[in-house]
Protein backbone atom coordinates (compact mmCIF):
# COMPACT_ATOMS: atom_id res chain seq x y z
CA UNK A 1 -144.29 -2.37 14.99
CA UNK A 2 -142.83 -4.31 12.13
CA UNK A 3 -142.79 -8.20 13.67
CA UNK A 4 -142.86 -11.38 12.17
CA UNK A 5 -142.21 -14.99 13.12
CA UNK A 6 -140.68 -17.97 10.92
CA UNK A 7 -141.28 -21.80 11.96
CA UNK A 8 -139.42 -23.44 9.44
CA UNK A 9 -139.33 -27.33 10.27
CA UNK A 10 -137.30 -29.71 7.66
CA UNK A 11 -135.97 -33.57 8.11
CA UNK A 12 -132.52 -31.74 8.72
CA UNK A 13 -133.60 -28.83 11.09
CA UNK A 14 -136.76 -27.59 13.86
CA UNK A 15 -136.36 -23.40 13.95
CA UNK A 16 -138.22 -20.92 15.71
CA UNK A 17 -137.79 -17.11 14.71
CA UNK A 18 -139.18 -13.69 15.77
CA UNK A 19 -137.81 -10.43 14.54
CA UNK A 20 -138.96 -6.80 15.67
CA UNK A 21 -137.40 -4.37 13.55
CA UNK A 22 -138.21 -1.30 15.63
CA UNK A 23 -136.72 -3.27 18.90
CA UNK A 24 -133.79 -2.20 21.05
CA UNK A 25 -131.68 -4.94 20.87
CA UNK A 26 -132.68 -7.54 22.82
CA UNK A 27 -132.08 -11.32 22.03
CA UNK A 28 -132.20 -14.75 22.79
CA UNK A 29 -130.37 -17.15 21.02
CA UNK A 30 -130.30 -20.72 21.12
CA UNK A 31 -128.66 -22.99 17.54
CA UNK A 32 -126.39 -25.20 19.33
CA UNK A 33 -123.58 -23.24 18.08
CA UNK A 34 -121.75 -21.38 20.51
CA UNK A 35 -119.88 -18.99 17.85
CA UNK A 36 -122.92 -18.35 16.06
CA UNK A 37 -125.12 -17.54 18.84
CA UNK A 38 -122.19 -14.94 19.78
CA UNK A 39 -122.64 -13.64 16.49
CA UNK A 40 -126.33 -13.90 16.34
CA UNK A 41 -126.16 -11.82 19.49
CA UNK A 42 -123.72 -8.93 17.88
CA UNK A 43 -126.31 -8.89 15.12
CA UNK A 44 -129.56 -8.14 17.19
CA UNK A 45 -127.37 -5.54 19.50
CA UNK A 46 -126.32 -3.76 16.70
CA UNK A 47 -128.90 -3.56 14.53
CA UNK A 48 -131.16 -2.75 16.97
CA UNK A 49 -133.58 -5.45 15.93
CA UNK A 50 -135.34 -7.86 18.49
CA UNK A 51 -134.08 -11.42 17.66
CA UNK A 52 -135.51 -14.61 19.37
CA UNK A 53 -133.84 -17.87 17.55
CA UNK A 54 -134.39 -21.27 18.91
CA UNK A 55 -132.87 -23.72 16.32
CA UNK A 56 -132.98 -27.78 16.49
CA UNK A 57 -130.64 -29.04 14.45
CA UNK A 58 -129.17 -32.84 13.25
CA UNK A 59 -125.81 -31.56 15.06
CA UNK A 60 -124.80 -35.05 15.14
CA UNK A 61 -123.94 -35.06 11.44
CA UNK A 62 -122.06 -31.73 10.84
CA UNK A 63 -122.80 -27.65 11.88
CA UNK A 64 -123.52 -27.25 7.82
CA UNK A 65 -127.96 -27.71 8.00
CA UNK A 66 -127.82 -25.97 11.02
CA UNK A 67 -126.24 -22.73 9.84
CA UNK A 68 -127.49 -22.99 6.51
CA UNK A 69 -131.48 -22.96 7.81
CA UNK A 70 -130.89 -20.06 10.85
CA UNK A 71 -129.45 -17.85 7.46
CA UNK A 72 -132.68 -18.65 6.04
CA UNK A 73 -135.31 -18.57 8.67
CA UNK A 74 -133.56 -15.06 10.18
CA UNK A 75 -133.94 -13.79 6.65
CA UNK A 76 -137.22 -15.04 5.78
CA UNK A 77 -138.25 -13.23 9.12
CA UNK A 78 -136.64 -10.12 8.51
CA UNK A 79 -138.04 -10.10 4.85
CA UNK A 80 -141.75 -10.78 5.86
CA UNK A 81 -141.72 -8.30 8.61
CA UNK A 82 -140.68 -5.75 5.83
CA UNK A 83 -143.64 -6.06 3.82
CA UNK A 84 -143.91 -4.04 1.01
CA UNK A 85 -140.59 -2.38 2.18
CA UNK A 86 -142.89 1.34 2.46
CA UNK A 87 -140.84 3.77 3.02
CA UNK A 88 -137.44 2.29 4.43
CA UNK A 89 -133.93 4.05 3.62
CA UNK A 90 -133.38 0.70 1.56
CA UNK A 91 -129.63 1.06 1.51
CA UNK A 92 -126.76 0.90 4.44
CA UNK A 93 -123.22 1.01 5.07
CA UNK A 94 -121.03 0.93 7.97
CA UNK A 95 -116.87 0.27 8.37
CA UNK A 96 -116.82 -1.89 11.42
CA UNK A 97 -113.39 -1.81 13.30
CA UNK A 98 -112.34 -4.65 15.41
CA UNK A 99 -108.77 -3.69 17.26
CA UNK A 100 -106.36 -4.55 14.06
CA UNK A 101 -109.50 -5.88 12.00
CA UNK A 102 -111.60 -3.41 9.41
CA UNK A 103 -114.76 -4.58 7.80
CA UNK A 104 -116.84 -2.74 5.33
CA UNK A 105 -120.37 -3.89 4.77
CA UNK A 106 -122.84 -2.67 2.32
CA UNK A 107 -126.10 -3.49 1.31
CA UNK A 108 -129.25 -2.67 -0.69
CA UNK A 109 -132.77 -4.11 0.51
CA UNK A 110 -133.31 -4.48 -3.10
CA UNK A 111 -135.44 -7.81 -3.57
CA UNK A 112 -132.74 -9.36 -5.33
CA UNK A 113 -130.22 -11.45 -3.69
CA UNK A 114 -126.65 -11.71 -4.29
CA UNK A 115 -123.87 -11.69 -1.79
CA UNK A 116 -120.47 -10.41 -2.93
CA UNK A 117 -117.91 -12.07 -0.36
CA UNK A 118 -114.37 -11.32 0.58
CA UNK A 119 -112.90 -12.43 3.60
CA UNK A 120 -110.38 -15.23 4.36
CA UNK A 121 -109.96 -17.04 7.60
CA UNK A 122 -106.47 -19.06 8.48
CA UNK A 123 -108.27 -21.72 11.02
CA UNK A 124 -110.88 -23.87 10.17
CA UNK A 125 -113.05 -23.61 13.54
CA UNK A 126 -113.49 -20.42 16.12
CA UNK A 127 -114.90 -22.41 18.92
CA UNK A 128 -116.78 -25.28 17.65
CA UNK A 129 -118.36 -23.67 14.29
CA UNK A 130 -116.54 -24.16 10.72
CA UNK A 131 -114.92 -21.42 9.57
CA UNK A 132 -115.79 -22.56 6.33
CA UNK A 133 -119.67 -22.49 6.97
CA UNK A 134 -119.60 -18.04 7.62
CA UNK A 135 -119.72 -17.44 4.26
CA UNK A 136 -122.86 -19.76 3.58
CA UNK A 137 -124.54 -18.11 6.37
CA UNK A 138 -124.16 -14.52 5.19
CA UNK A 139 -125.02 -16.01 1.57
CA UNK A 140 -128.58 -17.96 2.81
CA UNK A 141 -129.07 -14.93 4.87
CA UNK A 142 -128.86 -12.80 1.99
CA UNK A 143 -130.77 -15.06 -0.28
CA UNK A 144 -133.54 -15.30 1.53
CA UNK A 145 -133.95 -11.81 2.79
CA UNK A 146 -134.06 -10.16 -0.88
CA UNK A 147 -130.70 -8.33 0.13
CA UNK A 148 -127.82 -7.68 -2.26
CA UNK A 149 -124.89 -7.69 0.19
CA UNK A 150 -121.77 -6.68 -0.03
CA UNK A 151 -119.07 -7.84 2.67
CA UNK A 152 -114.94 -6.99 2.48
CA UNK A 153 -112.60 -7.43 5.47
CA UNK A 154 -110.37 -5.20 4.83
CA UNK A 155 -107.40 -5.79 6.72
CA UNK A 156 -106.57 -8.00 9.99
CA UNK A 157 -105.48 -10.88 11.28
CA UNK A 158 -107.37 -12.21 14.41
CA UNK A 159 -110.09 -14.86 13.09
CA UNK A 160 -112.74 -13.99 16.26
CA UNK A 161 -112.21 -10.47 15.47
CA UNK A 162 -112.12 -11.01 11.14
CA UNK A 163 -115.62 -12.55 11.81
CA UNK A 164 -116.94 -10.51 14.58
CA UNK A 165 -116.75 -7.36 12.43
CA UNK A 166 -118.33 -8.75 9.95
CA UNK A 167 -121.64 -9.46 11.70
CA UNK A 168 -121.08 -5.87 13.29
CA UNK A 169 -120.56 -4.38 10.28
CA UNK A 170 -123.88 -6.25 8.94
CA UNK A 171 -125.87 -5.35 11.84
CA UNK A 172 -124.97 -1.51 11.09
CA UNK A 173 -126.02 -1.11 7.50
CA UNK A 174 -128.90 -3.37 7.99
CA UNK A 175 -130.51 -0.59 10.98
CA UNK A 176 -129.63 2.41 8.54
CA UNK A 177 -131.35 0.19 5.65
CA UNK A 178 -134.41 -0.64 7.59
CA UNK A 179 -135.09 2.87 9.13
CA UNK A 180 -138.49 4.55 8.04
CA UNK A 181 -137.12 7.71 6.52
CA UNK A 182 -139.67 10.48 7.55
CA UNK A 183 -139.38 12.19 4.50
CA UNK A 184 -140.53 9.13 2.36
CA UNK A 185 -142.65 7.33 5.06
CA UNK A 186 -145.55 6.49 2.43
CA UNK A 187 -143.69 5.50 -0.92
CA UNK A 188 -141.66 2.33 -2.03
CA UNK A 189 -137.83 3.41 -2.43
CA UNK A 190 -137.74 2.32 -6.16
CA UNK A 191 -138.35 4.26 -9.29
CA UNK A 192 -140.16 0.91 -10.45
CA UNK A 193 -142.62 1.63 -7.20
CA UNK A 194 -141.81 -1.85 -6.11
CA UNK A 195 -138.81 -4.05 -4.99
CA UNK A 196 -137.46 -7.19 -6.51
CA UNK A 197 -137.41 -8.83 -9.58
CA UNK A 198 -134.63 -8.76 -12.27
């Protein structure tokens, strides 16, 4: 089994992080943030990946530490519990539809971070979370997990829905990404014959 745990404790923020990547689904969720524990929750369902968050966060001064340090400790997890990324399918993609919404989502476990981000929203809270903070999740996320990611809505115009596919969509290309593919179970996915770097 491919498990690892993050503490990650800062002035701003107190988080608590376990990620199986062979799981089934199963979560528990706790930031403070209702909308982003929904979302959290799409992401372990979908991904397949077990996903225990409990995050402590100075909620009293804004949502922005909080969201910003999940990103990273979720991605720090998934990242270590990697390893030397032996023998994974490295790359996913998945269309996620939504009712009238359509998200594509691509990635590359590649070791080198970059986000590429297009998606608008027209309110600036679903529930109690900034719209505003979405992107910088999927960007520390990203950063921290060595993933170049790729995220376009497409087309739609229901904010819940805009955002919902996009974790979907993530959770989708991440399980194809992570897979062990039998046929390469004992090599590094890289010409190089490791990951990351320039």
């Amino acid at each position: 089994m491919r498990i690892a745990e993050i503490h990650r404790k800062t002035a701003e923020t107190s988080i608590d992080v376990v990620v199986n990547l062979d799981g089934t689904g199963l979560y528990t969720v706790s930031t403070g943030i209702g909308f982003l524990d929904h979302m959290l929750e799409q992401l372990s369902r979908h991904s397949l990946i077990d996903l225990q968050v409990k995050t402590v966060g100075d909620l009293h001064v804004d949502q922005h530490h909080t969201t910003e340090d999940t990103g990273i400790a979720i991605g720090e997890a998934i990242a270590k519990a990697l390893g030397d990324k032996r023998g994974i399918a490295r790359y996913g993609t998945a269309y996620s539809p939504m009712d009238e919404t359509l998200t594509r989502v691509a990635l590359d476990i590649s070791g080198r971070p970059w986000l590429v981000w297009k998606a608008a929203f027209n309110v600036q809270r679903l529930g109690e979370w900034d719209t505003e903070l979405i992107e910088h999740w999927f960007h520390s996320f990203a950063q921290s997990a060595g993933i170049t990611l790729h995220v376009e809505n497409l087309y739609g115009s229901n904010n819940h829905h805009i955002v919902e596919s996009c974790y979907k969509g993530l959770a989708r290309a991440l399980r194809q990404a992570v897979e062990i593919d039998p046929r390469k179970a004992d090599s590094i996915p890289s010409t190089k014959g490791m990951l990351g770097g320039a």
